[in-house]
C-alpha atoms as a PDB file:
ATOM      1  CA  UNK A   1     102.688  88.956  71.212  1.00  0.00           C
ATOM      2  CA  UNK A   2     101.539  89.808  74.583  1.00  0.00           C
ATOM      3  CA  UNK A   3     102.658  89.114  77.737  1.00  0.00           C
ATOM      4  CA  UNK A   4     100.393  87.020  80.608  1.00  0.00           C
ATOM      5  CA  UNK A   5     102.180  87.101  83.728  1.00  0.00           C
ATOM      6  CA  UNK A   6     100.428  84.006  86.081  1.00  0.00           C
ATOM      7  CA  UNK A   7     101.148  85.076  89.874  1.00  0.00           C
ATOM      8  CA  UNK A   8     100.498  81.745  91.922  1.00  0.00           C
ATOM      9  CA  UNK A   9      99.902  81.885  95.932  1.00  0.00           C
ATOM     10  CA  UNK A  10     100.083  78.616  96.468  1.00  0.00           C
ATOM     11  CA  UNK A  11     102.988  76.731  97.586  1.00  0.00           C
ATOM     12  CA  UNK A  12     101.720  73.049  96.041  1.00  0.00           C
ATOM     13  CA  UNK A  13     103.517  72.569  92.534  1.00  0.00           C
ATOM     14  CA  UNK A  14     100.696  71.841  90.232  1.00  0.00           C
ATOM     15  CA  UNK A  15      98.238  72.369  92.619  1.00  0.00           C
ATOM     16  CA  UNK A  16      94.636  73.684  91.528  1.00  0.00           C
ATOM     17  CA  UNK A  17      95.547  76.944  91.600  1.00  0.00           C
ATOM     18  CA  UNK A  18      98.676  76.507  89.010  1.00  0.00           C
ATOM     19  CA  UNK A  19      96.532  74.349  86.578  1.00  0.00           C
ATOM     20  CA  UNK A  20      93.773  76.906  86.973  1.00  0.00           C
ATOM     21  CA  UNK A  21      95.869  79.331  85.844  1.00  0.00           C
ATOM     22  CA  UNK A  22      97.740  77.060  82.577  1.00  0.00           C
ATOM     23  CA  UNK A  23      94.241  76.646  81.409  1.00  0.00           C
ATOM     24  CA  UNK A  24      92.971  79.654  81.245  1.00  0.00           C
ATOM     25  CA  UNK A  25      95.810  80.373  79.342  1.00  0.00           C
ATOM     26  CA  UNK A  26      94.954  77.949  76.657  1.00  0.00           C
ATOM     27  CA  UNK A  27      91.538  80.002  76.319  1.00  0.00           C
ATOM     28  CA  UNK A  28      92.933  82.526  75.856  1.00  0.00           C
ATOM     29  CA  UNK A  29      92.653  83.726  72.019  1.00  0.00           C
ATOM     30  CA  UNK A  30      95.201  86.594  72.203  1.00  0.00           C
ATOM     31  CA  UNK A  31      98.693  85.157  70.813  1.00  0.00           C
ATOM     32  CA  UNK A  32     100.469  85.487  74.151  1.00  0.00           C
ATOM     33  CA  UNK A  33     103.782  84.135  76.526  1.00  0.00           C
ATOM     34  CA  UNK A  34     102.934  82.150  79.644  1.00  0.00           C
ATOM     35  CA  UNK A  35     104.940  83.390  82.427  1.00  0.00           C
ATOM     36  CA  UNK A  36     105.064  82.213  86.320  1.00  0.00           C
ATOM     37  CA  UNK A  37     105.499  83.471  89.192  1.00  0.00           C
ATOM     38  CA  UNK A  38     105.098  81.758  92.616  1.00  0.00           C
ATOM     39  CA  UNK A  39     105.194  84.032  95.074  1.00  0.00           C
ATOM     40  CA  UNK A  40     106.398  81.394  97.353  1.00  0.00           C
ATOM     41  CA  UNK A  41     109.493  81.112  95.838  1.00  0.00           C
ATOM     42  CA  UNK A  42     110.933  84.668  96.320  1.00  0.00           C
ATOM     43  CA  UNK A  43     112.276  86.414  99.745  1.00  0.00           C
ATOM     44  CA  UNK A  44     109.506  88.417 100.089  1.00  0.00           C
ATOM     45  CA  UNK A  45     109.972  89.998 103.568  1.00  0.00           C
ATOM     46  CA  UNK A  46     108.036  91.488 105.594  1.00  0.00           C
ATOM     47  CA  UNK A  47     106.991  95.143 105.652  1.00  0.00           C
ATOM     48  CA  UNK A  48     108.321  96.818 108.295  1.00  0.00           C
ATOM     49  CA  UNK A  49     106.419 100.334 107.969  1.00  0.00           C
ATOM     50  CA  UNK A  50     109.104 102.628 107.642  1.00  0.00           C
ATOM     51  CA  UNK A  51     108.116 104.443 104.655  1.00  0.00           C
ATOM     52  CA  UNK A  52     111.454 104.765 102.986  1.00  0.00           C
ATOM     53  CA  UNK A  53     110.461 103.408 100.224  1.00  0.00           C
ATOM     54  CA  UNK A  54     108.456 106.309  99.286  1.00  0.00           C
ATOM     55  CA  UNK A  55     111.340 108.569  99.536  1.00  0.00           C
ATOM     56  CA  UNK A  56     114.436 106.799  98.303  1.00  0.00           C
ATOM     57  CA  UNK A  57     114.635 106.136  94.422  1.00  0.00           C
ATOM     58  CA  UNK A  58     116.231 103.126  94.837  1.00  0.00           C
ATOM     59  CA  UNK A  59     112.991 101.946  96.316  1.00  0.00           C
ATOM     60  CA  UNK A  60     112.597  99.331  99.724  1.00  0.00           C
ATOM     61  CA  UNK A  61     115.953  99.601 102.029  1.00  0.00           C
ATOM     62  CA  UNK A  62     115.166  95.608 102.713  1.00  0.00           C
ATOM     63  CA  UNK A  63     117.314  93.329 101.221  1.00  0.00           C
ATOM     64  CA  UNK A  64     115.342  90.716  99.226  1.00  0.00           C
ATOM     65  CA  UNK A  65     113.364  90.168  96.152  1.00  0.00           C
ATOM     66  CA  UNK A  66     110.490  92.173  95.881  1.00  0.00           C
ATOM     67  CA  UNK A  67     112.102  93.951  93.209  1.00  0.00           C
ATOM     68  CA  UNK A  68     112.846  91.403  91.165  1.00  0.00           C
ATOM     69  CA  UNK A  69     108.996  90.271  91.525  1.00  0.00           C
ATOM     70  CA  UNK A  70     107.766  94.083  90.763  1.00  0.00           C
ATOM     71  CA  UNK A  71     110.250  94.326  87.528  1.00  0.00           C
ATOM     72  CA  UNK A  72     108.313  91.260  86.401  1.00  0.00           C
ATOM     73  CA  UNK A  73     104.916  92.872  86.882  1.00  0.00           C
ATOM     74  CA  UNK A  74     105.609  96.262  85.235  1.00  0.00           C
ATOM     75  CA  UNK A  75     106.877  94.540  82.122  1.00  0.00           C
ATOM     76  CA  UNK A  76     103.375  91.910  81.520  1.00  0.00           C
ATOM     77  CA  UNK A  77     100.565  93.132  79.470  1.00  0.00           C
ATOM     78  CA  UNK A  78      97.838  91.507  81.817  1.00  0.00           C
ATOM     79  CA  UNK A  79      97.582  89.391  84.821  1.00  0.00           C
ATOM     80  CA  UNK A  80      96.165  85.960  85.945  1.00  0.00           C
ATOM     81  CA  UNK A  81      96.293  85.585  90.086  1.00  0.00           C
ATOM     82  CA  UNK A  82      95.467  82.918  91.464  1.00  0.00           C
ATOM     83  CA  UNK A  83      95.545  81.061  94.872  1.00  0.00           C
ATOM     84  CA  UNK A  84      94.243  79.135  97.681  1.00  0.00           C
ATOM     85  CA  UNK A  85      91.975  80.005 100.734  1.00  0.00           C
ATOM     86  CA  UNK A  86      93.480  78.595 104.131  1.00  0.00           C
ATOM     87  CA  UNK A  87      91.194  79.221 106.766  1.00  0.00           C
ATOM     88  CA  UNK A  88      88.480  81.399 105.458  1.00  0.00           C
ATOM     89  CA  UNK A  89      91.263  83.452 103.573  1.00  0.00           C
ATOM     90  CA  UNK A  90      93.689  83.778 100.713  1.00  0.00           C
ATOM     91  CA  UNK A  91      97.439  82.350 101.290  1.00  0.00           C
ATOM     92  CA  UNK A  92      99.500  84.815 103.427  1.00  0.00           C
ATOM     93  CA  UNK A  93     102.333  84.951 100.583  1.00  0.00           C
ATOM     94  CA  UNK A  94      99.581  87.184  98.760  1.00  0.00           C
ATOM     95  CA  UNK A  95      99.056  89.454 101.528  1.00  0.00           C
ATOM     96  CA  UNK A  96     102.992  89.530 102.529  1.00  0.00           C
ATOM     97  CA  UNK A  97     103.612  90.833  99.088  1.00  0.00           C
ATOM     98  CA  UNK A  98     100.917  93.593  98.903  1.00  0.00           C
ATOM     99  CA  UNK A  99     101.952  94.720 102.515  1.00  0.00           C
ATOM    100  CA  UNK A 100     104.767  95.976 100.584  1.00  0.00           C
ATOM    101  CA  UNK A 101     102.316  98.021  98.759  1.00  0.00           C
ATOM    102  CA  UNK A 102     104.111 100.980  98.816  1.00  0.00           C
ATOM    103  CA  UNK A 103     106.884 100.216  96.862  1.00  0.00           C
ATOM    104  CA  UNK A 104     104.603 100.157  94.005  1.00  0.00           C
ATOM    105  CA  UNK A 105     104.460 103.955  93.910  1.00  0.00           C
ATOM    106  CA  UNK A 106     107.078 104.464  92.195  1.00  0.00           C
ATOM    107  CA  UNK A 107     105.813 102.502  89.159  1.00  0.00           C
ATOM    108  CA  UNK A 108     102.250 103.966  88.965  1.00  0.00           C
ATOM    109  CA  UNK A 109     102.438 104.823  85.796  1.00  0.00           C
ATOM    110  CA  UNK A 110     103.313 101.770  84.211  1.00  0.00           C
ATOM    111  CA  UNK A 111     101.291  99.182  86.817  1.00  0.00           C
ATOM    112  CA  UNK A 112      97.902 101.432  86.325  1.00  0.00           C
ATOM    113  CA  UNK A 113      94.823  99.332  84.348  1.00  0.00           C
ATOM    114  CA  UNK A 114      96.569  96.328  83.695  1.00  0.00           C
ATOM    115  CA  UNK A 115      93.929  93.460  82.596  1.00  0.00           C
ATOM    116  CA  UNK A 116      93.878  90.938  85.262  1.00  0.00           C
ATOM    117  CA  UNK A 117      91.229  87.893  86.449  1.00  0.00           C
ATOM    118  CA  UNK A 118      91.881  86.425  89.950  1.00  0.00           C
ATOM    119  CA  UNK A 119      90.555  82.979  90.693  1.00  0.00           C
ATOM    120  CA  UNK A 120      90.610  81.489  94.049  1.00  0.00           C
ATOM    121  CA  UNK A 121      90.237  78.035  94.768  1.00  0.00           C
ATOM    122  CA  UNK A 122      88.617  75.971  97.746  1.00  0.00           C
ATOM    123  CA  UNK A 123      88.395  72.418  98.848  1.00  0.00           C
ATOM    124  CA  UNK A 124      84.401  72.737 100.248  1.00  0.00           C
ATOM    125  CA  UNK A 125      82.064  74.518  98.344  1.00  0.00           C
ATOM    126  CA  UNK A 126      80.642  77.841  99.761  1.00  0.00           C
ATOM    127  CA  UNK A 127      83.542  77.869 102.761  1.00  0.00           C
ATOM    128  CA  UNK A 128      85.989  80.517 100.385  1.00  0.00           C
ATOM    129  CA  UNK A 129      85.002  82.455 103.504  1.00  0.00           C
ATOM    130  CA  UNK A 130      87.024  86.623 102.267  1.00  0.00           C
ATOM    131  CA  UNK A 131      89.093  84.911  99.984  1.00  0.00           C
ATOM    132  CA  UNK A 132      87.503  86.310  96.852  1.00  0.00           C
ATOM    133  CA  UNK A 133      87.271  89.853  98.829  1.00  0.00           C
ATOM    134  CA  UNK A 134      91.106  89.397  98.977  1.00  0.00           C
ATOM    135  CA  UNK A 135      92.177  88.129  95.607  1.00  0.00           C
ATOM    136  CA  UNK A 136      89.955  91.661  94.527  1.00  0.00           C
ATOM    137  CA  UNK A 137      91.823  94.025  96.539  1.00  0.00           C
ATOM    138  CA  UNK A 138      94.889  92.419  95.754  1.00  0.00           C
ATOM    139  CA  UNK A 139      94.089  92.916  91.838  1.00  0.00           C
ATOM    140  CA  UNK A 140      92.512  96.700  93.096  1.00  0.00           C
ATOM    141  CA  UNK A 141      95.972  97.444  95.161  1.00  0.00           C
ATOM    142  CA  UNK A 142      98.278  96.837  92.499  1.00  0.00           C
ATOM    143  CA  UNK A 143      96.794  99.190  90.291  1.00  0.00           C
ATOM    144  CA  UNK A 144      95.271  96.418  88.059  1.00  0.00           C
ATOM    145  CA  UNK A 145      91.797  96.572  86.203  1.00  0.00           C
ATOM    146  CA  UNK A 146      89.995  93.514  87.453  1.00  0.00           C
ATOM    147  CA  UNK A 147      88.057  92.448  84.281  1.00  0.00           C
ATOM    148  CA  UNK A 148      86.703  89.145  86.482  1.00  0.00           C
ATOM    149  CA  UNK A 149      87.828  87.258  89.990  1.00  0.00           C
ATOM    150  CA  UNK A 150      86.240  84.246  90.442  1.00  0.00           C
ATOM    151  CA  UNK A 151      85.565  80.808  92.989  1.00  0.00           C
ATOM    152  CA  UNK A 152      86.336  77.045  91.916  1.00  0.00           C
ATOM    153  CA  UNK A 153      85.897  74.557  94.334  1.00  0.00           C
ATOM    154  CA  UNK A 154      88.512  71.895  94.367  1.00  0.00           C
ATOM    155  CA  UNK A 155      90.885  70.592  96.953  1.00  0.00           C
ATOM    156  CA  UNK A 156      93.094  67.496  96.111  1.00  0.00           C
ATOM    157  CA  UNK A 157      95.185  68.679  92.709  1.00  0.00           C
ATOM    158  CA  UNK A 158      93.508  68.464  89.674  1.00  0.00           C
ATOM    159  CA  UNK A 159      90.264  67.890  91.293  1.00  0.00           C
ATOM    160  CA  UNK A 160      89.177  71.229  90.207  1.00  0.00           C
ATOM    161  CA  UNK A 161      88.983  70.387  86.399  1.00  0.00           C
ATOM    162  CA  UNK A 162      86.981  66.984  87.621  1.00  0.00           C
ATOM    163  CA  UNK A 163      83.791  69.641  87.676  1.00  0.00           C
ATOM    164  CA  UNK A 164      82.747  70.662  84.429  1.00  0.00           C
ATOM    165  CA  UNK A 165      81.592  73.873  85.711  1.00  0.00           C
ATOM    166  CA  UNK A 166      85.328  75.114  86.872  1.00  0.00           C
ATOM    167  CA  UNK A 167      86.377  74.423  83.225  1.00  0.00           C
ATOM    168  CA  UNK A 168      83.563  76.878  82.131  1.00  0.00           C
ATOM    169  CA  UNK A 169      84.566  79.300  84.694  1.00  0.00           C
ATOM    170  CA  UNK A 170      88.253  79.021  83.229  1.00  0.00           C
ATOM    171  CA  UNK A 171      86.808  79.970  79.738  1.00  0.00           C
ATOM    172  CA  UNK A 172      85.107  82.710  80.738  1.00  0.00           C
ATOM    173  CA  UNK A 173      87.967  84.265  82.479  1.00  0.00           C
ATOM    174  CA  UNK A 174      90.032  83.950  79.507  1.00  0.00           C
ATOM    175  CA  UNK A 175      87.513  85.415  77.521  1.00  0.00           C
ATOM    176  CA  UNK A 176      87.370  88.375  79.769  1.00  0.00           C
ATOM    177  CA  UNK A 177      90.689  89.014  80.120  1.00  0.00           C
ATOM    178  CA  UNK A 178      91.400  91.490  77.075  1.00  0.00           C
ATOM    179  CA  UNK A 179      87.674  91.916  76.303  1.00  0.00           C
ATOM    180  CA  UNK A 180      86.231  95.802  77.653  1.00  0.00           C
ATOM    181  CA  UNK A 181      85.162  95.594  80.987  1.00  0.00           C
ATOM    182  CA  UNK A 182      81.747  94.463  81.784  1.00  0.00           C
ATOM    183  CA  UNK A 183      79.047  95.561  83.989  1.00  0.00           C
ATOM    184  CA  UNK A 184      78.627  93.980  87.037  1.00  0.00           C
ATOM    185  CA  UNK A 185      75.651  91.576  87.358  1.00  0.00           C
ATOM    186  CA  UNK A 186      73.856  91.515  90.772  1.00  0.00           C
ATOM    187  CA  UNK A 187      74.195  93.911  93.488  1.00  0.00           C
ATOM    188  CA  UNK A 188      77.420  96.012  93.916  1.00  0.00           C
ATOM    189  CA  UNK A 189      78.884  99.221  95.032  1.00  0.00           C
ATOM    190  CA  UNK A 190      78.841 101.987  92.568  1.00  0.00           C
ATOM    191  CA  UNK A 191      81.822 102.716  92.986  1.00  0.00           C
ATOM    192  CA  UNK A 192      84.383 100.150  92.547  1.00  0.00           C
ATOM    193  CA  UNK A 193      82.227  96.862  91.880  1.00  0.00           C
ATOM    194  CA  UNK A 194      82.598  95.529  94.970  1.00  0.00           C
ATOM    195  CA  UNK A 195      79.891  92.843  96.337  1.00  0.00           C
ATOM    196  CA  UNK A 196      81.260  92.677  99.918  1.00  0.00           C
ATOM    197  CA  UNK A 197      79.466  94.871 102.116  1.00  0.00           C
ATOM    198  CA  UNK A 198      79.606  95.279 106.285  1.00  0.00           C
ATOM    199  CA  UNK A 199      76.625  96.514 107.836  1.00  0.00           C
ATOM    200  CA  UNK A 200      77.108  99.530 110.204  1.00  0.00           C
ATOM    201  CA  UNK A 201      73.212  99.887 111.291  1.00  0.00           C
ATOM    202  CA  UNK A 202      70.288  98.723 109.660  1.00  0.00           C
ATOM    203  CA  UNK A 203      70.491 100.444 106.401  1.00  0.00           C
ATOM    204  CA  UNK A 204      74.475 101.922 106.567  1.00  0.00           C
ATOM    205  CA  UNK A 205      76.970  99.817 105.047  1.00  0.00           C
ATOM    206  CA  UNK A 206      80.667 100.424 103.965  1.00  0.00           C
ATOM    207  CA  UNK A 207      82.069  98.344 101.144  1.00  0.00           C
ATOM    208  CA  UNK A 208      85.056  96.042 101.801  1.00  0.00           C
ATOM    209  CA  UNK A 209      86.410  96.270  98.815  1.00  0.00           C
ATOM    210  CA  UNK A 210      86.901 100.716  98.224  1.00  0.00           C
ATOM    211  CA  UNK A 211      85.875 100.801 101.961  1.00  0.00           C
ATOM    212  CA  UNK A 212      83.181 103.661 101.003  1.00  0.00           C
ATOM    213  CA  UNK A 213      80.282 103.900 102.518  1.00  0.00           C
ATOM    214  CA  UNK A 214      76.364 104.837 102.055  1.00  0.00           C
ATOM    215  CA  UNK A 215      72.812 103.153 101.819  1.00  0.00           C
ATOM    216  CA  UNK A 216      71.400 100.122 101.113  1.00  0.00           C
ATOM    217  CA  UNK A 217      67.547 100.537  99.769  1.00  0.00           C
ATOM    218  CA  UNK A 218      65.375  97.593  98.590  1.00  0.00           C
ATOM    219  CA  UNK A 219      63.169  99.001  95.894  1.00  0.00           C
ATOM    220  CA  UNK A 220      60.831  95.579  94.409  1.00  0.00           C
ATOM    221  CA  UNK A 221      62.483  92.845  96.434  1.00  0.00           C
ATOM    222  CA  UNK A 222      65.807  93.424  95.245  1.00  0.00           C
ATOM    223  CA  UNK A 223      68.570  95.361  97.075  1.00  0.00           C
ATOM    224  CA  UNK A 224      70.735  98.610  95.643  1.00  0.00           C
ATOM    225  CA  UNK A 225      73.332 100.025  97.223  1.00  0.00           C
ATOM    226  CA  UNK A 226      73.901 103.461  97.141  1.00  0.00           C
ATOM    227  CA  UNK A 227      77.468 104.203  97.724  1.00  0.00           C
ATOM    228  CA  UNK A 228      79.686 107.716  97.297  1.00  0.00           C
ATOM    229  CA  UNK A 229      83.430 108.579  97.087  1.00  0.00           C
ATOM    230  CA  UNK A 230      85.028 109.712  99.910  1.00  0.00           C
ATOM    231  CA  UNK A 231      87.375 112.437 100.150  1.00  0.00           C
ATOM    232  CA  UNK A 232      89.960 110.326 100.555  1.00  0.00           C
ATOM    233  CA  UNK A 233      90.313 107.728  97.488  1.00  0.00           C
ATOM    234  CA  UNK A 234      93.081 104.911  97.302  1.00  0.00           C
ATOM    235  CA  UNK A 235      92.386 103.183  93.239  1.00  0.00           C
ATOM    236  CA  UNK A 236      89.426 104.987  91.983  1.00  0.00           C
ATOM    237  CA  UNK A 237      91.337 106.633  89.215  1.00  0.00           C
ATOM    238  CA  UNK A 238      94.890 107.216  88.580  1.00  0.00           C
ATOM    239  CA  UNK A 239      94.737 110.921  90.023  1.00  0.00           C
ATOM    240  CA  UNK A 240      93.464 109.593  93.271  1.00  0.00           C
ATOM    241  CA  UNK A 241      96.025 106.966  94.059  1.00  0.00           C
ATOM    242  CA  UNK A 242      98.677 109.805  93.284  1.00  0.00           C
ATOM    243  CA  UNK A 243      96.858 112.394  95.551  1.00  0.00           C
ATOM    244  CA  UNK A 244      97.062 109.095  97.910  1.00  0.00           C
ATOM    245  CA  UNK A 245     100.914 109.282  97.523  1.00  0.00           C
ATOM    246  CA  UNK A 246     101.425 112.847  98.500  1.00  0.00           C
ATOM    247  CA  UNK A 247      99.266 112.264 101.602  1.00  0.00           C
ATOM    248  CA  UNK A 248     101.746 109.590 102.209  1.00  0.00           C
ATOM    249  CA  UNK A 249     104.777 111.855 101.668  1.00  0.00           C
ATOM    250  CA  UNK A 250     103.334 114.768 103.480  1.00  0.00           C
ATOM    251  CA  UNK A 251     103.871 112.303 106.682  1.00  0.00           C
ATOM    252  CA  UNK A 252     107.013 113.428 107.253  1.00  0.00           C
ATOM    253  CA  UNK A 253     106.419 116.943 107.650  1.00  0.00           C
ATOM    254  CA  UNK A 254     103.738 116.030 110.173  1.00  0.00           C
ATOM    255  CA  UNK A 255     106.072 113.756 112.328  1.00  0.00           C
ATOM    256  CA  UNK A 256     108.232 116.348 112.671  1.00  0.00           C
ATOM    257  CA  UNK A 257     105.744 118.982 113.915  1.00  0.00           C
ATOM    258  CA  UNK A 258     104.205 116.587 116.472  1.00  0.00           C
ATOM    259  CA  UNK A 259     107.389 114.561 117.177  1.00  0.00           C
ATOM    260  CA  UNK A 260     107.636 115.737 120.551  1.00  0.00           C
ATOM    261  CA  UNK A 261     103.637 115.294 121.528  1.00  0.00           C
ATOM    262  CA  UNK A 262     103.959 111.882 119.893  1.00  0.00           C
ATOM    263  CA  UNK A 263     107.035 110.679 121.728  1.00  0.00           C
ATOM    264  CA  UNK A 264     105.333 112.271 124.821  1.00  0.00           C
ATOM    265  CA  UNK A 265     102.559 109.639 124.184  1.00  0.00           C
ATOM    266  CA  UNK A 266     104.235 106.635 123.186  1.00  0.00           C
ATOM    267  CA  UNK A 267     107.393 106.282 125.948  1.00  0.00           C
ATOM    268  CA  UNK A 268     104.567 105.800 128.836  1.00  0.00           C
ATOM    269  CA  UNK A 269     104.171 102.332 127.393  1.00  0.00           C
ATOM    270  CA  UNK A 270     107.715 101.744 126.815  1.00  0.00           C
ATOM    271  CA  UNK A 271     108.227  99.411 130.087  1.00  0.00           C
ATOM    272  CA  UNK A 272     104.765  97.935 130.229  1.00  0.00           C
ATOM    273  CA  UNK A 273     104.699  94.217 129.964  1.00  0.00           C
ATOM    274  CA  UNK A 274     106.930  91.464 129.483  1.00  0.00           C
ATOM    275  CA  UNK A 275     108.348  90.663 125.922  1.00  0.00           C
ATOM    276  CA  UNK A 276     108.696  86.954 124.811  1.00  0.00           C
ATOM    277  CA  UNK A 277     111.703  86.353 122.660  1.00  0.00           C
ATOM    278  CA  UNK A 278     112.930  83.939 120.454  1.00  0.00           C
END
């Protein structure tokens, strides 16, 4: 029997984002467990860019539960994520728990390709604003192989499943869930499916999802976007997020050489200003 671990960014107890995630459970036709997590409910602190994790096997030196929310991760066979957009973006407990990013590291092996959908959900139709750009890296940045991420529009609880259309949208992201991953319909970067694009001239563009950039042509009315790897890769394969991870370790060695010219930089701002405490 497999294992379907539901991550829920939302703080509201059977919210649309909860029951979004319950039924596409019951879709699902893989005999599987139901587990929840709600990131809401775990000390999830924030990270405080020290990079110790990356060198200590015990993992983060701060003192709260991330690890208890990774050992949960590592041990599900695929993913549903789901949450809320506040303001034009996804609930901050999903981006306080990927800040701690590199923590994951150490578990590469067994967090790379998981199965995962993401679904966000929004109270006015077309206002999602990045969310679905963030519930995509988030499913990207933990290593996961986003079979689907989708929108539903709903804002007072349950009102998502009062649209007939969310309730297809939940089927089909059951469906995809275990089934091979499909080609991506409509325009998208090469690279890592990503349909999020910022425009750096007329025809440049860098996707916001692998943050790559190249050209967008329009050959017979429709756009194409042609999009390479850069020489510095983050998920595009397993090799490149662990040539990612030595770039990261080799920081240390590179403080040290330029300690002194750093420090030499940084302490002429050290009295500038007035800080505002607590």
């Amino acid at each position: 029997m497999k294992k379907i671990l539901g991550i829920i960014g939302s703080p509201r107890k059977l919210g649309n984002s909860e029951i979004m995630v319950k039924e596409i459970s019951r879709h699902i036709s893989v005999p599987h467990e139901l587990n929840l997590l709600r990131l809401q409910d775990f000390k999830i602190l924030p990270c405080r860019g020290c990079y110790q994790c990356l060198f200590k096997t015990e993992g983060c030196v701060l003192d709260d539960d991330l690890n208890a929310v990774l050992k949960v991760l590592v041990d599900a066979d695929a993913l549903i994520v789901s949450a809320p957009t506040y303001f034009l973006g996804l609930n901050a407990s999903v981006k306080c728990f990927l800040d701690r990013g590199l923590s994951f590291y150490s578990d590469i092996e067994r967090l790379w390709n998981k199965p995962a959908v993401g679904v966000v959900t929004t109270g006015i139709r077309g206002k999602e604003g990045y969310s679905l750009l963030g519930i995509q890296s988030f499913l990207k940045l933990i290593f996961a192989d986003d079979k689907d991420s989708r929108v539903v529009y709903g804002a007072l609880p349950g009102e998502v499943f009062m649209d007939e259309e969310n309730t297809r949208t939940a089927k089909e992201l059951a469906s995809a869930l275990f089934a091979p991953t499909a080609e991506r319909k409509g325009p998208c970067c090469p690279q890592c499916g990503g349909d999020t694009f910022r425009f750096m001239d007329n025809t440049t563009v860098r996707c916001m999802l692998c943050s790559n950039s190249g050209k967008m042509r329009v050959a017979d009315g429709r756009p194409t976007f042609e999009v390479g790897k850069s020489d510095h890769e983050f998920f595009s394969s397993k090799a490149a997020v662990l040539e990612h991870k030595q770039w990261l370790l080799g920081m240390r060695s590179r403080f040290i050489q330029q300690k002194k010219a750093l420090k030499e930089i940084t302490r002429q701002y050290l009295k500038q200003g007035i800080w505002i405490k607590p």
